[in-house]
Protein backbone atom coordinates (compact mmCIF):
# COMPACT_ATOMS: atom_id res chain seq x y z
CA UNK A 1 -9.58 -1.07 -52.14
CA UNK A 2 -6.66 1.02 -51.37
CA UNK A 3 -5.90 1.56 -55.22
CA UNK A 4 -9.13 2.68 -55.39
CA UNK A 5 -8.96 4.87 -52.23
CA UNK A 6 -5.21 6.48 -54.16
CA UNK A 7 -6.31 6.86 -57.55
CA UNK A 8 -9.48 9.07 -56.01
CA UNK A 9 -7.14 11.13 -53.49
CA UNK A 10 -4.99 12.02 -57.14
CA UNK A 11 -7.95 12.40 -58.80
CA UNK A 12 -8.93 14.64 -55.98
CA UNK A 13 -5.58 16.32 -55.48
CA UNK A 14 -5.55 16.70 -59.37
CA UNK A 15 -8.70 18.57 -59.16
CA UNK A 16 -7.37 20.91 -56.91
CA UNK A 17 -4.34 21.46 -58.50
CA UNK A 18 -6.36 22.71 -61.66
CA UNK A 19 -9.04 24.79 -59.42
CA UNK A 20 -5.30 26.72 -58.29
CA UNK A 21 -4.64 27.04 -61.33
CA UNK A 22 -7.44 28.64 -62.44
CA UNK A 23 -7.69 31.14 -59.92
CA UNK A 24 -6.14 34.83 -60.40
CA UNK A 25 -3.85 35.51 -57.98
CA UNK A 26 -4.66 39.29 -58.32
CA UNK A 27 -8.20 38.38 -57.80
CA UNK A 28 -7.51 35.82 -54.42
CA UNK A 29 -5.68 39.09 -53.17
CA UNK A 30 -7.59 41.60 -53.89
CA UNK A 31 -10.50 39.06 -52.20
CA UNK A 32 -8.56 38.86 -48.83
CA UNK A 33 -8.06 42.37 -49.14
CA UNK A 34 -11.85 42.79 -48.60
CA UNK A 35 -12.02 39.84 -46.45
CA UNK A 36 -9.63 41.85 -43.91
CA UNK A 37 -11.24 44.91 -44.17
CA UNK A 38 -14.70 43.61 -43.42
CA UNK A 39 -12.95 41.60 -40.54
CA UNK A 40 -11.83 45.49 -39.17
CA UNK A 41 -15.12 46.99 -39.80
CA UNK A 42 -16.86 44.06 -37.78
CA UNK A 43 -14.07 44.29 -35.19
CA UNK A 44 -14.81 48.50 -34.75
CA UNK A 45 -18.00 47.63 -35.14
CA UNK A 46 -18.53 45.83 -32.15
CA UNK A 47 -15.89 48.14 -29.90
CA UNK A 48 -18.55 50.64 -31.03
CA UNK A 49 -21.39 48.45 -29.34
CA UNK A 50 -19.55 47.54 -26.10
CA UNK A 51 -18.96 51.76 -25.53
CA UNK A 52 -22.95 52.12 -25.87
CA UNK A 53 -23.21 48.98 -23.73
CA UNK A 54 -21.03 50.43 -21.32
CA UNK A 55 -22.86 53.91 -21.22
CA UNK A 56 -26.02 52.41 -20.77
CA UNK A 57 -24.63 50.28 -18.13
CA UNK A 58 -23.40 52.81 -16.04
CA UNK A 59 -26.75 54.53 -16.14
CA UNK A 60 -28.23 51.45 -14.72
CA UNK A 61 -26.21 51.68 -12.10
CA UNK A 62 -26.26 54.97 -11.31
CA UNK A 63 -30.31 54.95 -11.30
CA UNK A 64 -29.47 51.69 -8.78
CA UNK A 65 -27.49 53.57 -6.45
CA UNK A 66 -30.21 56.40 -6.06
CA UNK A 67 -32.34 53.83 -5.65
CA UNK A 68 -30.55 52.34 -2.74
CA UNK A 69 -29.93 55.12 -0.79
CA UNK A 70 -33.62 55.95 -1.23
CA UNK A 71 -34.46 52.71 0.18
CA UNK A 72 -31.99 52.82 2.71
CA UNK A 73 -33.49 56.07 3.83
CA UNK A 74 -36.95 54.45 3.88
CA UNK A 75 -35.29 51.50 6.13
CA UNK A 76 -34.33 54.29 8.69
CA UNK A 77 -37.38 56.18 8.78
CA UNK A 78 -39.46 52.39 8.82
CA UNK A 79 -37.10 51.64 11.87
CA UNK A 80 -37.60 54.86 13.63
CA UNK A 81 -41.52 54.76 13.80
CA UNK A 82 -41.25 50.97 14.46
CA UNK A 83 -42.53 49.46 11.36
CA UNK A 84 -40.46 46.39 11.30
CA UNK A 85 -42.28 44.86 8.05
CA UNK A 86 -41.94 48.09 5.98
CA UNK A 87 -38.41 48.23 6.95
CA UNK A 88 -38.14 44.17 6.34
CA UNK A 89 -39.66 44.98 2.68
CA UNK A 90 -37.47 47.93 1.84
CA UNK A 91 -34.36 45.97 3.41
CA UNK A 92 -35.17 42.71 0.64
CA UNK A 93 -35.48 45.51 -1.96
CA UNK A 94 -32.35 47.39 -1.01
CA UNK A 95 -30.22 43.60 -1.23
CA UNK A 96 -31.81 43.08 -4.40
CA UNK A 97 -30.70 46.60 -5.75
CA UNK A 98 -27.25 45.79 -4.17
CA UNK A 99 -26.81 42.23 -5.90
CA UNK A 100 -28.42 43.59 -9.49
CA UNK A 101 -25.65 46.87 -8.88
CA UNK A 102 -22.67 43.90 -7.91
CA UNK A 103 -23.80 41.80 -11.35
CA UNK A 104 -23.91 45.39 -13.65
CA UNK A 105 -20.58 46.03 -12.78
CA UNK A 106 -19.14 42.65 -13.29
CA UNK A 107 -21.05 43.40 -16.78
CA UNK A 108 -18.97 46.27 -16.78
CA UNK A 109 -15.44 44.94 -16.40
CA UNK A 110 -16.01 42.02 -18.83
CA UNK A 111 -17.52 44.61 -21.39
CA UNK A 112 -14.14 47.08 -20.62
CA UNK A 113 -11.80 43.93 -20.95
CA UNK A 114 -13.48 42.64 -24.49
CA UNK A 115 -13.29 46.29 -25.76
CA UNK A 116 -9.19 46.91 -24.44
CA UNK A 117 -8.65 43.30 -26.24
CA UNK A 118 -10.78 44.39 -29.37
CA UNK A 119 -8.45 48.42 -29.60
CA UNK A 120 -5.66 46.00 -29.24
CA UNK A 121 -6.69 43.54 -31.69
CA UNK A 122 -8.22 46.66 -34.04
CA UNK A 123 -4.78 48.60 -34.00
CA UNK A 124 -2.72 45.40 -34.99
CA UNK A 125 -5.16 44.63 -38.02
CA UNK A 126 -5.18 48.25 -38.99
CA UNK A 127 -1.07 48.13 -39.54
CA UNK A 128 -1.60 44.99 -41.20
CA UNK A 129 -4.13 46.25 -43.31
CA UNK A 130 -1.79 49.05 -44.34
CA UNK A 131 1.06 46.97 -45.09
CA UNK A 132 -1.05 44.22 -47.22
CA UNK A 133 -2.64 47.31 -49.18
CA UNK A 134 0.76 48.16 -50.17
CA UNK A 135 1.57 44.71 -50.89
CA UNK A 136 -1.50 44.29 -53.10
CA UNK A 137 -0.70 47.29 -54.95
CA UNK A 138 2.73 46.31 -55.35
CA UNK A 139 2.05 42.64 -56.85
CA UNK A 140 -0.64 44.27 -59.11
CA UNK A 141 1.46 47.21 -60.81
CA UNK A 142 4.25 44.46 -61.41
CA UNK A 143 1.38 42.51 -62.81
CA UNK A 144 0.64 45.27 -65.18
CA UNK A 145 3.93 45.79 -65.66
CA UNK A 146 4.93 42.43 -66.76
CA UNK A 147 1.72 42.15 -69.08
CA UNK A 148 2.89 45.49 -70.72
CA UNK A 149 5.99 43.33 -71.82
CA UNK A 150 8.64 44.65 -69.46
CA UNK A 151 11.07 42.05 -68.44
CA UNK A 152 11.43 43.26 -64.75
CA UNK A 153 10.82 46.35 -62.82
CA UNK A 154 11.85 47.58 -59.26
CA UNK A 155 9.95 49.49 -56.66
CA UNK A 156 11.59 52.40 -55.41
CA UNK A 157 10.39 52.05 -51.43
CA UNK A 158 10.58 55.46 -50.30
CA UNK A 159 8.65 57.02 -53.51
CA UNK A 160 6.82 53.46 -54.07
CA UNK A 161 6.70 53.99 -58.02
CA UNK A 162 7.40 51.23 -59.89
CA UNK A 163 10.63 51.10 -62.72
CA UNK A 164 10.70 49.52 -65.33
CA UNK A 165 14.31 47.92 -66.04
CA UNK A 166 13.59 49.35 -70.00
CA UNK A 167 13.46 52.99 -68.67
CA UNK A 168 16.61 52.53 -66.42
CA UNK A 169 18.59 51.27 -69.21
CA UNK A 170 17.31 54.41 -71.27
CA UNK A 171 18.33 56.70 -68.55
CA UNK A 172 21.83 55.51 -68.55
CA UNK A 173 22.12 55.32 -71.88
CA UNK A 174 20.99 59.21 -72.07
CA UNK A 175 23.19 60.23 -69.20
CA UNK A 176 26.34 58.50 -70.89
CA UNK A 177 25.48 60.87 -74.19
CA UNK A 178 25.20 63.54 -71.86
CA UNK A 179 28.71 62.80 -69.93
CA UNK A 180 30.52 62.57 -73.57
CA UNK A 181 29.15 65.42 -74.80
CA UNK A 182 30.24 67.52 -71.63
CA UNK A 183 33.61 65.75 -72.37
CA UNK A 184 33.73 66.69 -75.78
CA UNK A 185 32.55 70.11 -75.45
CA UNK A 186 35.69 70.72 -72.96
């Protein structure tokens, strides 16, 4: 059984190893390229939802705080002219308003905290983002470069242009011609 259990994990691992193989590596990265930029849309996305949540939370709670002085108002007047079940009924009314106001804002400090960690999270992607662009780019135009037949190049990081090692060499070689002939000509 177990030489039957290894010869399927090779035959397995085999598979694999051919699937790799198969698979453009300009293609995987320009796929998790999209896969991380979908990830940051999602991720502003739903920052954008807890902001409306937020707004429309705070309205809630502002309408329940109106409410609750209106009712505490109506528990003094129901006191004043005696009417001890009125004020009992505005009094379970005015806890309930109270509790609902306590559980909004809890809403609201959960919602703040999972937007603060989602900027957070949304600002470290969007540098990451930036710097895997510019490695995408990079590994492609060497890609191009090397199936245009150059033998190497080198990336220049503060213009970002790619050189081939053909048009260095012709560089020198015209700058040498230049230097003898300013030589010559003295």
């Amino acid at each position: 059984m177990q030489f039957f259990d290894r010869f399927i994990n090779l035959a397995k691992a085999d598979a694999h190893g051919v699937l790799d193989s198969l698979e453009d590596p300009g293609l995987v990265l320009k796929q998790c390229l999209r896969e991380a930029e979908n990830e940051l849309v999602s991720n502003r996305s739903r920052r954008d939802e807890l902001v409306l949540w937020v707004e429309q939370l705070d309205k809630q709670r502002d309408g329940l705080v109106k409410r609750g002085q209106t009712l505490d108002e109506e528990i003094r007047l129901s006191i004043a002219k005696e009417a001890e079940d009125l004020a009992r009924f505005s009094i379970r009314r005015l806890l309930a308003t109270q509790r609902r106001r306590e559980e909004i804002g809890e809403e609201i400090r959960s919602a703040c905290e999972e937007r603060n960690a989602l900027e957070t999270r949304i600002a470290m992607q969007d540098a990451e983002l930036t710097e895997l662009r510019q490695q995408v780019e990079d590994y492609l135009a060497r890609q191009r470069a090397s199936e245009a037949g150059c033998t190497s190049s080198h990336t220049d990081p503060e213009v970002g242009h790619f050189i081939r090692e053909e048009e260095v060499e012709l560089e020198l070689l015209r700058r040498r011609e230049a230097t003898l002939a300013e030589e010559v000509s003295q």
